[in-house]
N, C-alpha and C. Protein backbone atom coordinates (compact mmCIF):
# COMPACT_ATOMS: atom_id res chain seq x y z
N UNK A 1 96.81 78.64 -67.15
CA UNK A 1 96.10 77.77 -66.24
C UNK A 1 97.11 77.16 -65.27
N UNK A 2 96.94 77.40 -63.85
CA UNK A 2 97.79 76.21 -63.27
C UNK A 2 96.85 75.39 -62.56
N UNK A 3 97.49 74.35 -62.33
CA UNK A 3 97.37 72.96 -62.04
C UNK A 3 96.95 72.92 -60.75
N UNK A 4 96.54 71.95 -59.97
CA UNK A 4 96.32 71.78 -58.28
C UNK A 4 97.47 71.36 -57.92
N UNK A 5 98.96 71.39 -58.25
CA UNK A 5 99.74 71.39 -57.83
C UNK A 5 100.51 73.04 -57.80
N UNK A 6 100.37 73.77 -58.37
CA UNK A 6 100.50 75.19 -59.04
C UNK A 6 101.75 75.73 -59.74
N UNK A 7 101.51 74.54 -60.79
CA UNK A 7 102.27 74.64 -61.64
C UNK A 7 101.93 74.76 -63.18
N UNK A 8 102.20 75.83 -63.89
CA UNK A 8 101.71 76.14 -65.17
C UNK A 8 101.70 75.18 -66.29
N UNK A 9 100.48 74.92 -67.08
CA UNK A 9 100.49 74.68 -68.20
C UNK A 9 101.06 74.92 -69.64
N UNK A 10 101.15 74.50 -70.37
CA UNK A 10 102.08 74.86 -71.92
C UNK A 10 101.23 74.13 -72.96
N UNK A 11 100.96 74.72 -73.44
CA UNK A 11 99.97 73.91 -75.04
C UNK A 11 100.83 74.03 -76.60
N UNK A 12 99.98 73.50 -77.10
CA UNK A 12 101.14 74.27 -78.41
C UNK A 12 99.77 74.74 -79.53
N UNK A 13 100.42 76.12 -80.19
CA UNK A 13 99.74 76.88 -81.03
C UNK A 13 100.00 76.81 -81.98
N UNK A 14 99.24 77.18 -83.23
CA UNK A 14 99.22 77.27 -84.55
C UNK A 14 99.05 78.31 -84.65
N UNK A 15 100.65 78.40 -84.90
CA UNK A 15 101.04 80.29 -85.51
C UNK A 15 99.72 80.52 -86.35
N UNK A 16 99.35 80.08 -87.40
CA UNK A 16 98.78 80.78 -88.55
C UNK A 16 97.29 81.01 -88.44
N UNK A 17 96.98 79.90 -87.36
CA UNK A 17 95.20 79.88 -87.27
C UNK A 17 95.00 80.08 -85.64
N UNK A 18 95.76 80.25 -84.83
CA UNK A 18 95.82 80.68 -83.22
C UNK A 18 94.98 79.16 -82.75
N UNK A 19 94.93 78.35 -83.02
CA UNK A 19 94.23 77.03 -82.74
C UNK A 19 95.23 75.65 -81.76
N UNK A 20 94.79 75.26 -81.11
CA UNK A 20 95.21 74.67 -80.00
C UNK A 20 95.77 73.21 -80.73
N UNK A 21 96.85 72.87 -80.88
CA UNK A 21 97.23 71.26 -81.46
C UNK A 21 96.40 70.31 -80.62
N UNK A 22 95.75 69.34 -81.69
CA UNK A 22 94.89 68.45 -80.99
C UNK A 22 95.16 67.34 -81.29
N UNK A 23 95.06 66.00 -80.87
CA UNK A 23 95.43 65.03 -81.34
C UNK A 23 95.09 64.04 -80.25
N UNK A 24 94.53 62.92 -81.03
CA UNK A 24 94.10 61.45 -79.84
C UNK A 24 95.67 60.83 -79.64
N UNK A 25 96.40 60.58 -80.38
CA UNK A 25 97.62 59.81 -80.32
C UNK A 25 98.83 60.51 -79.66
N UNK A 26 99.13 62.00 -79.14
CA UNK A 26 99.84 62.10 -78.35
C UNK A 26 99.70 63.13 -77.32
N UNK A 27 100.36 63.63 -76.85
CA UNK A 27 100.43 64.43 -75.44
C UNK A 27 100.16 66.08 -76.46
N UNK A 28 99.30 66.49 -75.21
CA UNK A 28 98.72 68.07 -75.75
C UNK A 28 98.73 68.89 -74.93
N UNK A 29 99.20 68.41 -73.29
CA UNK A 29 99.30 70.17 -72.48
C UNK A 29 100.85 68.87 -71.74
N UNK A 30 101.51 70.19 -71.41
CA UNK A 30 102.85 70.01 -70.73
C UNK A 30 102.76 70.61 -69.89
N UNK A 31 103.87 69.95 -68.82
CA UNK A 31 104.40 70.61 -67.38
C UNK A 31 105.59 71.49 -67.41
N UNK A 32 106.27 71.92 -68.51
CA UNK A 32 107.47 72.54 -68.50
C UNK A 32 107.51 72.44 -70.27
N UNK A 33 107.99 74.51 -70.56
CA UNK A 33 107.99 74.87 -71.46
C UNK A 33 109.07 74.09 -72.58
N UNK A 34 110.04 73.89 -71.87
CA UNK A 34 111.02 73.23 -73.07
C UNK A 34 110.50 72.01 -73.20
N UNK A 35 110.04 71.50 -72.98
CA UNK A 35 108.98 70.11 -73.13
C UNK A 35 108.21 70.37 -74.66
N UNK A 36 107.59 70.91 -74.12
CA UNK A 36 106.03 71.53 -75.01
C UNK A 36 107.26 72.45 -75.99
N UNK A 37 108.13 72.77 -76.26
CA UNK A 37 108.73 73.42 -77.36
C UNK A 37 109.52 71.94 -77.94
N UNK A 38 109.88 70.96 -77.42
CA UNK A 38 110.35 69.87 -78.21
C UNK A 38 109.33 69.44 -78.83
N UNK A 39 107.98 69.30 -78.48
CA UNK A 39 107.00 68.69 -79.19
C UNK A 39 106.69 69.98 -80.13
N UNK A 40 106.72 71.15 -80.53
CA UNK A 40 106.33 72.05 -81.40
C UNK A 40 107.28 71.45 -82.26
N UNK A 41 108.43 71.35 -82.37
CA UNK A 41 109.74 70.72 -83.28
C UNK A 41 109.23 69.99 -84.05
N UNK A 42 108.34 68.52 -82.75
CA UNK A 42 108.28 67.35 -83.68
C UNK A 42 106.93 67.28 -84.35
N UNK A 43 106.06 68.37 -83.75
CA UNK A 43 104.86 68.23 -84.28
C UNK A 43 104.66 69.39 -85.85
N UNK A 44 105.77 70.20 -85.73
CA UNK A 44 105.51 71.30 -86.72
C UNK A 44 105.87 70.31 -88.23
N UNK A 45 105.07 70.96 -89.35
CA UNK A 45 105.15 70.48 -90.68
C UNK A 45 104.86 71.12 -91.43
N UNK A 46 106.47 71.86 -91.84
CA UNK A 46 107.00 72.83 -92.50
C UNK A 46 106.62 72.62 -93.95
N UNK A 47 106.06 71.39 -94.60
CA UNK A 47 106.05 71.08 -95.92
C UNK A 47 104.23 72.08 -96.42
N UNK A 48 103.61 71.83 -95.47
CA UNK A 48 101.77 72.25 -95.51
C UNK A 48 101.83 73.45 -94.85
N UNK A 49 103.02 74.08 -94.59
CA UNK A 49 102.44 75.20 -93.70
C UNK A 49 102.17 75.32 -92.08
N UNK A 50 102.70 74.38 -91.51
CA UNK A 50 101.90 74.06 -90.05
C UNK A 50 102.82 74.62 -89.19
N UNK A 51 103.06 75.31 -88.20
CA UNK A 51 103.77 75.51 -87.36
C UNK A 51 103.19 75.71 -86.20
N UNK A 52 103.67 75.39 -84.75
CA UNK A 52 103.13 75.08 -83.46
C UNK A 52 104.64 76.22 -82.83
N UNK A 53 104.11 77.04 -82.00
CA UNK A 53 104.96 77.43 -80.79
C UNK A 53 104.33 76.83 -79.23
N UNK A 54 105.06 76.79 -78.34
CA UNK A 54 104.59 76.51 -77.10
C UNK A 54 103.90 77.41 -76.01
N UNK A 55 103.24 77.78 -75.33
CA UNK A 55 102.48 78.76 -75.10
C UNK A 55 101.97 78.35 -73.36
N UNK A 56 101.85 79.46 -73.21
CA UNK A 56 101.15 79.06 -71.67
C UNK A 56 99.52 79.28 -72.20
N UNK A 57 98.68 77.95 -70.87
CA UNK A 57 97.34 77.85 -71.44
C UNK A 57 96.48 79.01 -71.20
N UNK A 58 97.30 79.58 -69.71
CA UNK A 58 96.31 80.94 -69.02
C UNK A 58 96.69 82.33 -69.83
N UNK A 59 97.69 82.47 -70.63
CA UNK A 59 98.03 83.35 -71.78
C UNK A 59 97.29 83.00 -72.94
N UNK A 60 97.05 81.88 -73.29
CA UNK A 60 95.99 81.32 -74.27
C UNK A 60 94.79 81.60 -74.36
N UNK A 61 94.43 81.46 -73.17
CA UNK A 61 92.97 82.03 -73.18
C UNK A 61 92.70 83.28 -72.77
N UNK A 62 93.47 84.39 -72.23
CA UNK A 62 93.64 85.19 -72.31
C UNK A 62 93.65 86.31 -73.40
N UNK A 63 94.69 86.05 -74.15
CA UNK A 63 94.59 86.28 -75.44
C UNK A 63 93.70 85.63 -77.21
N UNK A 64 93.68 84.69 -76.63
CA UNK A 64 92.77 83.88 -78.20
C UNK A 64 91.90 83.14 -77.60
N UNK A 65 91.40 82.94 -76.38
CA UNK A 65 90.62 81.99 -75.71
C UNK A 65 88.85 82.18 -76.35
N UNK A 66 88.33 83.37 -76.95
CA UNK A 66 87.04 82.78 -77.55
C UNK A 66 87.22 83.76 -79.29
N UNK A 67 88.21 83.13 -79.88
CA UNK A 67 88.57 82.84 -81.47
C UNK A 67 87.50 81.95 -81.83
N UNK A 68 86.38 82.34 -83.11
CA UNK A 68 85.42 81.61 -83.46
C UNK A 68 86.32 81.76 -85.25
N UNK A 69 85.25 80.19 -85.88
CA UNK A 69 85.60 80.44 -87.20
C UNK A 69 84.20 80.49 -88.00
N UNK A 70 83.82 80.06 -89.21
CA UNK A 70 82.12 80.15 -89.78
C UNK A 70 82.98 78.48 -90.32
N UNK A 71 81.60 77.27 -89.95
CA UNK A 71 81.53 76.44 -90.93
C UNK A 71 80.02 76.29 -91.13
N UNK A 72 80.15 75.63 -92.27
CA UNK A 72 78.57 75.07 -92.85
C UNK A 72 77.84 73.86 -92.22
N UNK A 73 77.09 74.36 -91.24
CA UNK A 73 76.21 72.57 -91.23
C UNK A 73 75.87 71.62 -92.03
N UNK A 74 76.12 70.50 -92.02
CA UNK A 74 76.07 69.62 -93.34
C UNK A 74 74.54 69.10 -92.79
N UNK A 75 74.09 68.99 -92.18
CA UNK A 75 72.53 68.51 -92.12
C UNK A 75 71.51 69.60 -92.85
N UNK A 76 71.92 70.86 -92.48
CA UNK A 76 70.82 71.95 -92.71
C UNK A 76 71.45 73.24 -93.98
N UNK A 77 73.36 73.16 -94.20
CA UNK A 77 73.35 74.38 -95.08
C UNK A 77 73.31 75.13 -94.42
N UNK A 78 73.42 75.86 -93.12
CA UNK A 78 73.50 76.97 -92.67
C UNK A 78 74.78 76.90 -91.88
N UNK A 79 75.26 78.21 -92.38
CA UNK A 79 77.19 78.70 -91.69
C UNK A 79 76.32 79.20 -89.96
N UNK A 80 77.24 78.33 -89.67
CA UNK A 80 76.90 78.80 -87.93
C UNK A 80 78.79 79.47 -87.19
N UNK A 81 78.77 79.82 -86.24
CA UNK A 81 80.08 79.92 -85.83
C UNK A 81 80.13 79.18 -84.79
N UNK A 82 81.35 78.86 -84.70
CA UNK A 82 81.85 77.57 -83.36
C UNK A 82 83.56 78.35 -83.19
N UNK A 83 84.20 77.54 -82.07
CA UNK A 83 85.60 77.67 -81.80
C UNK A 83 86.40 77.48 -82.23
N UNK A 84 87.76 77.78 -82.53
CA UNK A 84 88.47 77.41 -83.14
C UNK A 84 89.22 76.06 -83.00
N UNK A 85 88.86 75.76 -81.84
CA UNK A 85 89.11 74.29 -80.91
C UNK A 85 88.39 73.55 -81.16
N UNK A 86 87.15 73.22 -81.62
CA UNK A 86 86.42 72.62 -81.66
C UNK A 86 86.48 71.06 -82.06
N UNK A 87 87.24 70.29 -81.64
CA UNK A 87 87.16 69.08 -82.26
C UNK A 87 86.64 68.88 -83.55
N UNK A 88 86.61 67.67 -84.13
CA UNK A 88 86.54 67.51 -85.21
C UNK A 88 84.68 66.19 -85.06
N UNK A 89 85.01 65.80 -83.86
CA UNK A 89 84.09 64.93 -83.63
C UNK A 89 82.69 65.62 -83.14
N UNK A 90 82.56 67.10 -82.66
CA UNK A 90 82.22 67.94 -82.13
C UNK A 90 81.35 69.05 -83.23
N UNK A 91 81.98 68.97 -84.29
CA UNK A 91 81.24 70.23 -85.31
C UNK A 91 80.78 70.07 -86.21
N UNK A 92 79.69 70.79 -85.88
CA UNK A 92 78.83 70.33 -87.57
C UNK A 92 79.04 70.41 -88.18
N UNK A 93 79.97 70.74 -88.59
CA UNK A 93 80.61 71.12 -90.14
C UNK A 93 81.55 69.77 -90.76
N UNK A 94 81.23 68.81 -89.62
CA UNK A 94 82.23 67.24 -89.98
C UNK A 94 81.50 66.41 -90.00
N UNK A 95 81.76 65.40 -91.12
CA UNK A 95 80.80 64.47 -91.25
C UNK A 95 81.14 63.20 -90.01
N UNK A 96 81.78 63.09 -89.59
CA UNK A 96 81.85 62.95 -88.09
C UNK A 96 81.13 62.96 -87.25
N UNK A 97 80.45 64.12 -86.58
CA UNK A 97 79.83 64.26 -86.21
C UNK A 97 78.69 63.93 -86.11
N UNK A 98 78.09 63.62 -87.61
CA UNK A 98 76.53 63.34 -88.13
C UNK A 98 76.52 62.35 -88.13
N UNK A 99 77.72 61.39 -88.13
CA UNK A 99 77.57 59.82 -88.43
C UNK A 99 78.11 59.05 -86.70
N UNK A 100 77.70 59.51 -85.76
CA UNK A 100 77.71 59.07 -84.76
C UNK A 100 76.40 58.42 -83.90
């Protein structure tokens, strides 16, 4: 993706699930790759398995941009598919969601 200035985006990925790092508390797309690779550093957590590389967003969606997973609706019991992005506040499959 670039910008209205036209300058490329950088996200960071989850090697293991191709899923976009999300988070309310810090920064999630960058202006420059070694940026967005210092935050894979500080965001990766090697203890659970987690690892983030830095990525361009228009290679992102390019390549993994409609990655679905199956969760269960908690109102109804039925596995529906959604994105792999999908927020957490966003899917039925979170009680989150239902309690809004």
């Amino acid at each position: 993706m670039v910008t209205a200035k036209g300058k490329k985006m950088y996200v960071l990925m989850n090697v293991k699930t191709k899923a976009l790092f999300q988070s309310y508390h810090s920064k999630t797309r960058f202006a420059y790759k070694k940026v967005a690779e210092k935050a894979a550093e500080r965001n990766s957590i090697p203890k659970i398995g987690i690892e983030y590389v830095a990525i361009d967003l228009s290679e992102y969606d390019r390549l993994y941009g409609n990655l679905t997973h199956k969760v269960v609706n908690l109102l109804s019991g039925v596995e529906v598919e959604e994105s792999i992005n999908t927020p957490d506040c966003c899917s039925v499959g979170s009680e989150a969601y239902w309690s809004m």
